[in-house]
N, C-alpha and C. Protein backbone atom coordinates (compact mmCIF):
# COMPACT_ATOMS: atom_id res chain seq x y z
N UNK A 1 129.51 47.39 73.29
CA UNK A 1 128.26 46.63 73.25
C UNK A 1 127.33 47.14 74.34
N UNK A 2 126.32 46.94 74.28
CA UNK A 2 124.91 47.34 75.23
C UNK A 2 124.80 46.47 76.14
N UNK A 3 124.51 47.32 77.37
CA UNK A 3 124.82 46.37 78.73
C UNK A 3 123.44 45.09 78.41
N UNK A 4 123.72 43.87 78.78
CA UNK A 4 122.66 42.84 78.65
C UNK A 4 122.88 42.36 77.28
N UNK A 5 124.02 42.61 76.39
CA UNK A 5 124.24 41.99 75.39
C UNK A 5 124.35 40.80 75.39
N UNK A 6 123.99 39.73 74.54
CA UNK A 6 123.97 38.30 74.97
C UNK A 6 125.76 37.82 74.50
N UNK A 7 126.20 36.30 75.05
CA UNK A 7 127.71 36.74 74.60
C UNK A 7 127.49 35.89 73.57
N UNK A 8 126.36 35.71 72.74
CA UNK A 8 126.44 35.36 70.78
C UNK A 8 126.76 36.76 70.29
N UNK A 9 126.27 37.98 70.56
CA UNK A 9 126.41 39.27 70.31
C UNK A 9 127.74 39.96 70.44
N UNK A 10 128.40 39.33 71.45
CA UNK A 10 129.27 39.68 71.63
C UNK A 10 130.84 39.48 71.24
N UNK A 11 130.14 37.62 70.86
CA UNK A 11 131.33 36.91 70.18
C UNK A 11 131.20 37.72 68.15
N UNK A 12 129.84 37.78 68.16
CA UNK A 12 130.02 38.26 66.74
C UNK A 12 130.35 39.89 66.74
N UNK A 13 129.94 40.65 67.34
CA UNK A 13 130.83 42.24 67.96
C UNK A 13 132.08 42.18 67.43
N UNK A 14 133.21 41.23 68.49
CA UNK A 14 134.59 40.84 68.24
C UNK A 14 135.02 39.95 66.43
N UNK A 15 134.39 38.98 66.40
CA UNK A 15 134.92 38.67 65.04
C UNK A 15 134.54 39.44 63.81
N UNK A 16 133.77 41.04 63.93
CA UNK A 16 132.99 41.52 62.71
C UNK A 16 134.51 42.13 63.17
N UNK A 17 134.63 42.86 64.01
CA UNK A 17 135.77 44.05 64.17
C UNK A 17 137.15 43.51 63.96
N UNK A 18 137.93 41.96 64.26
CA UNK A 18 139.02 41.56 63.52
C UNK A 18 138.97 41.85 62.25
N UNK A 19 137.89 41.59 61.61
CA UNK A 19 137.93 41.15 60.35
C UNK A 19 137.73 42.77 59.57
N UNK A 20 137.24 43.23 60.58
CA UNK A 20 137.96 44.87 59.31
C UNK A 20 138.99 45.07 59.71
N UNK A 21 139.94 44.98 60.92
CA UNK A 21 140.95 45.22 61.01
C UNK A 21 142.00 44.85 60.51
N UNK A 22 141.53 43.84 60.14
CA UNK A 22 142.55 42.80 59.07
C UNK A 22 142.40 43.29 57.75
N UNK A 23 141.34 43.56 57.12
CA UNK A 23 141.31 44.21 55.90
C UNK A 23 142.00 45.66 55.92
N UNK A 24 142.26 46.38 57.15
CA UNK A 24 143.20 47.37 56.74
C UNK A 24 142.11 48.92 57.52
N UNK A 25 140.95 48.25 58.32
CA UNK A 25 140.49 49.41 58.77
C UNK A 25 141.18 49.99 59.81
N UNK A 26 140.89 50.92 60.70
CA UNK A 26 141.88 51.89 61.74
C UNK A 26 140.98 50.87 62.93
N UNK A 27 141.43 51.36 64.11
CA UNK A 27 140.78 50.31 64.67
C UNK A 27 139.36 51.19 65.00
N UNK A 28 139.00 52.50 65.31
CA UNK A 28 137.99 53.16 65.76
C UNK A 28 136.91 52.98 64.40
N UNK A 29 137.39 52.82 63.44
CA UNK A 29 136.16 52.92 61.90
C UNK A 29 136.06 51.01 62.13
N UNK A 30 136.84 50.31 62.73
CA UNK A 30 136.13 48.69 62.80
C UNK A 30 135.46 48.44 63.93
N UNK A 31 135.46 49.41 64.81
CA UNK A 31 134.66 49.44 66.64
C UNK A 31 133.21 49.68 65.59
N UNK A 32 133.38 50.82 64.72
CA UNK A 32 131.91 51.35 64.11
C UNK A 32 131.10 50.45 63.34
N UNK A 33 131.73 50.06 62.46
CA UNK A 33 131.15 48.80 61.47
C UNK A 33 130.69 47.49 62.25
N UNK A 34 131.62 47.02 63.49
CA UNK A 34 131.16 45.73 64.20
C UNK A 34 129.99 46.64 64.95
N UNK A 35 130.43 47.96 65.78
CA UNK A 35 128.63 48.00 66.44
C UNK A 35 127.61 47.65 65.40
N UNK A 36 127.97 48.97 64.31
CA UNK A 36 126.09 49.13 63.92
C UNK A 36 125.69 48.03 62.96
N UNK A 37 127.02 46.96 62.11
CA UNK A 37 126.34 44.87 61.95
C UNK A 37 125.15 44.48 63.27
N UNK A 38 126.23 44.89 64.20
CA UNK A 38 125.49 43.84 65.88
C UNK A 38 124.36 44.07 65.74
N UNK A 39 124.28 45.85 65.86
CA UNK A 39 123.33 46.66 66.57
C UNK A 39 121.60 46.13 65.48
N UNK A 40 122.11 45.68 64.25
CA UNK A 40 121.30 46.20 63.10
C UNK A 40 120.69 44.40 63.40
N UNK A 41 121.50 43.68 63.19
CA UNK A 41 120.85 42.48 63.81
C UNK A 41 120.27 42.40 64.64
N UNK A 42 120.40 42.91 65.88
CA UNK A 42 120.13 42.81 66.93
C UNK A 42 118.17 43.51 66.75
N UNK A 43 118.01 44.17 65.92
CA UNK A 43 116.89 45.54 66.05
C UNK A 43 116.19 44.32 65.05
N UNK A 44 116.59 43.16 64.03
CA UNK A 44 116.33 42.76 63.26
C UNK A 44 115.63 41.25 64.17
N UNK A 45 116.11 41.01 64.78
CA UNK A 45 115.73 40.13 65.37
C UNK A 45 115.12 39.97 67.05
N UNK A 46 114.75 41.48 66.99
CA UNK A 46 113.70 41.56 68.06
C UNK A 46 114.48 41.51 69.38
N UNK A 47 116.12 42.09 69.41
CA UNK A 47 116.68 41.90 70.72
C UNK A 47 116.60 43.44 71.24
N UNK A 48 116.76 44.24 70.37
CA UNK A 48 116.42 45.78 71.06
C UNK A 48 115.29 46.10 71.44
N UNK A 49 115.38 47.41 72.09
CA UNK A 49 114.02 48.22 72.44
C UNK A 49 113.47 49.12 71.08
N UNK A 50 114.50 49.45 70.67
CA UNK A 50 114.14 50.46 69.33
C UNK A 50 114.61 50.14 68.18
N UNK A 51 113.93 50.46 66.82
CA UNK A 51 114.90 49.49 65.94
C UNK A 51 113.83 50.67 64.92
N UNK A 52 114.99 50.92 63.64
CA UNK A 52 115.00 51.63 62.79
C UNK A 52 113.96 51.01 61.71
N UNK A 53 113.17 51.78 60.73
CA UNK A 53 112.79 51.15 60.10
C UNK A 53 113.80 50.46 58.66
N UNK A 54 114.63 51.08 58.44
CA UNK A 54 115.76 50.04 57.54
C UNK A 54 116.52 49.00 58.18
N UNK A 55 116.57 49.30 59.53
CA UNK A 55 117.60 47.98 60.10
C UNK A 55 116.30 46.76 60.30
N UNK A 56 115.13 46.81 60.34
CA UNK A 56 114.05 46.04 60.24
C UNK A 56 113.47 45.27 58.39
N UNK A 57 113.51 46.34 58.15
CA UNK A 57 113.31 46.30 56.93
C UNK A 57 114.30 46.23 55.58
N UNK A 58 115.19 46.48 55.62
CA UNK A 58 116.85 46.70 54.48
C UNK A 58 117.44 45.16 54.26
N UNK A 59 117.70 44.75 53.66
CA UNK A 59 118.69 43.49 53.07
C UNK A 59 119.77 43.04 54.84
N UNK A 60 119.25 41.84 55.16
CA UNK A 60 120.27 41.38 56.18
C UNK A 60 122.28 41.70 55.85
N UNK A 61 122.56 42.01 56.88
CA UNK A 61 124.27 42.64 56.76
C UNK A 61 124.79 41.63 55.19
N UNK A 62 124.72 40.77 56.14
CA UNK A 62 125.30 39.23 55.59
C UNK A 62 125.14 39.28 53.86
N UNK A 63 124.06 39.55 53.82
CA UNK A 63 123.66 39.20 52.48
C UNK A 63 124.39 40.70 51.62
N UNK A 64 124.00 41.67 52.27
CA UNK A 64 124.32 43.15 51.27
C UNK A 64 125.78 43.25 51.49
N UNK A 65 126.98 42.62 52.39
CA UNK A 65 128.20 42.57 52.41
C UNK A 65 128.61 41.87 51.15
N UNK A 66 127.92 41.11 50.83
CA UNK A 66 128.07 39.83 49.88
C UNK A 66 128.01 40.50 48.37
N UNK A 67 126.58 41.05 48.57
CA UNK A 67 127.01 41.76 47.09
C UNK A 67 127.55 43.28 46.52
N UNK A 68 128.16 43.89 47.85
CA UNK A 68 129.20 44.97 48.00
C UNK A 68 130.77 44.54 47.81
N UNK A 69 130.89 43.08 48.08
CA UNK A 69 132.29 43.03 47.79
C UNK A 69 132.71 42.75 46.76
N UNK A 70 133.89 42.89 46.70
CA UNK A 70 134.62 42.75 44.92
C UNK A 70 134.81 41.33 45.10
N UNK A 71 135.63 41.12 43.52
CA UNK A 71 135.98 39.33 43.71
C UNK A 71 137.11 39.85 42.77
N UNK A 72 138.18 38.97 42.72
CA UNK A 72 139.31 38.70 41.94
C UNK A 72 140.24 39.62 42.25
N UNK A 73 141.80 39.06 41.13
CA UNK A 73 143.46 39.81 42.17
C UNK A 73 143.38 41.06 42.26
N UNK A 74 142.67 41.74 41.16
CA UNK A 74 143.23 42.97 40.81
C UNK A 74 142.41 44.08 41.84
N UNK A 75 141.70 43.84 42.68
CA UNK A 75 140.70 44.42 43.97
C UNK A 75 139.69 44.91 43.03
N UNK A 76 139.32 46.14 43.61
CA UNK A 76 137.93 46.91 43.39
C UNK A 76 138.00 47.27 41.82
N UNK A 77 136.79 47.38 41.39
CA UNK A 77 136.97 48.22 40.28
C UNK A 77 136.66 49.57 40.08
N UNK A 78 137.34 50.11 38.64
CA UNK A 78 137.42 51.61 38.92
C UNK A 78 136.20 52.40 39.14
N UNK A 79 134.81 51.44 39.38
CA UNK A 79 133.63 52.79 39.44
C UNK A 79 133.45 52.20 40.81
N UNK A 80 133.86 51.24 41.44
CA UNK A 80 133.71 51.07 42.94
C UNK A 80 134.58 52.08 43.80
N UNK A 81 136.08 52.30 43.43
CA UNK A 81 137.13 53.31 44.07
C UNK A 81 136.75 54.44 43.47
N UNK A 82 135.64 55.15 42.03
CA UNK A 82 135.50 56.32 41.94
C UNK A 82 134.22 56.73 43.18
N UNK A 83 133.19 55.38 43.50
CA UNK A 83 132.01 55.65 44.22
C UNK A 83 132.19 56.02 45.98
N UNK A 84 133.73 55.43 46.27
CA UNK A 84 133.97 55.35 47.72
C UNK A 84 135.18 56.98 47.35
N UNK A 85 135.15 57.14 46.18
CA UNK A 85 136.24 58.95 46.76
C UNK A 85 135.01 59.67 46.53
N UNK A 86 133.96 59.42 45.76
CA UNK A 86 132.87 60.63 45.91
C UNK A 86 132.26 60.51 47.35
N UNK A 87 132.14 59.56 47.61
CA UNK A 87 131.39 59.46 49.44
C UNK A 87 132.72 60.48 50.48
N UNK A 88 134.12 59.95 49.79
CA UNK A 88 134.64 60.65 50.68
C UNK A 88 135.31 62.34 50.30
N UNK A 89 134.74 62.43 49.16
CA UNK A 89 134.27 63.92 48.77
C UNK A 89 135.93 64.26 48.30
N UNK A 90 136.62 63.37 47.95
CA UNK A 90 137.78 63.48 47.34
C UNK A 90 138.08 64.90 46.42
N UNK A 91 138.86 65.35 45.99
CA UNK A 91 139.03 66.35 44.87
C UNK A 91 139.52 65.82 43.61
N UNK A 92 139.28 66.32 42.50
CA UNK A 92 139.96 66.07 41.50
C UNK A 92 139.43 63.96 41.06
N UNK A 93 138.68 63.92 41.86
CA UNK A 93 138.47 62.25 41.09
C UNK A 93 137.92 61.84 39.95
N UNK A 94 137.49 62.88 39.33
CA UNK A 94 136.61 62.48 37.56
C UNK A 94 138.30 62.26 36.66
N UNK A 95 139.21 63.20 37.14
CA UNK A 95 140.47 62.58 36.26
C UNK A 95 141.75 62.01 36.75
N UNK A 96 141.20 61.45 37.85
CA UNK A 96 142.04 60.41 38.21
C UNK A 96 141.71 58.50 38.08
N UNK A 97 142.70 57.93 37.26
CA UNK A 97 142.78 57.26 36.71
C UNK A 97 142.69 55.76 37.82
N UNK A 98 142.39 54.63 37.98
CA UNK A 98 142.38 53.60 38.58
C UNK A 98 143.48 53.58 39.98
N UNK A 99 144.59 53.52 39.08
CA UNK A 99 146.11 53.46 40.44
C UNK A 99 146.15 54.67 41.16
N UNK A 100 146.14 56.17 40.17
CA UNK A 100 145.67 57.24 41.25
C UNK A 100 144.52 57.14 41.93
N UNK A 101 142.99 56.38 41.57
CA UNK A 101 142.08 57.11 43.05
C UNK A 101 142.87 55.92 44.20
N UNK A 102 143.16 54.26 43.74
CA UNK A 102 143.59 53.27 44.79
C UNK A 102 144.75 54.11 45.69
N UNK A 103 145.74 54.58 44.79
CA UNK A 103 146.94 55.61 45.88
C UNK A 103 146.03 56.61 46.44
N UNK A 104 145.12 57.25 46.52
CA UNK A 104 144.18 58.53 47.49
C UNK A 104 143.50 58.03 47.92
N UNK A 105 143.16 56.84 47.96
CA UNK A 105 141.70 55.84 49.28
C UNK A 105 142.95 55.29 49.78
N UNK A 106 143.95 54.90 49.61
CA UNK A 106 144.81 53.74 50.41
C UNK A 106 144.74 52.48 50.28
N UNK A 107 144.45 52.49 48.70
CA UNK A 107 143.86 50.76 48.75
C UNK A 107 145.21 50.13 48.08
């Protein structure tokens, strides 16, 4: 966190980063996701010096988490796990089938 962080910033810092860690992130990729939530609020609500024009302007965290996540048992669906192996530049994912891309993301 940024020195002069307030400790509302700080308490939400810590509960963004449990909560990927609990979903299964590493702990250095949930340090990343709780900064740049904080950071993006923070630029959003006039606590930084500099602030991006999408972290000003883009859908609040809260809300675009909301309609990024899946719902029901069976987790993601197959064009959500084909959209997160093309980001991660996977090989071979146009013919891999649902349970194969979930076994190559780790889901």
């Amino acid at each position: 966190m940024p020195r002069g962080s307030s400790p509302k910033r700080e308490r939400q810092y810590e509960h963004i980063k449990e909560s990927a860690e609990q979903r299964g992130e590493s702990t250095e990729r949930a340090k990343e996701i709780a900064s740049r939530t904080v950071n993006k609020e923070r630029a959003r609500s006039g606590e930084s010096k500099t602030a991006s024009k999408t972290s000003t302007q883009d859908k609040p965290s809260t809300q675009r988490g909301g309609e990024r996540s899946h719902s029901g048992a069976e987790g993601p669906t197959y064009d959500q796990l084909y959209q997160e192996a093309r980001k991660r530049n996977i090989k071979g994912r146009s013919s891999m089938n649902k349970s194969e891309l979930k076994q190559k993301l780790g889901h």
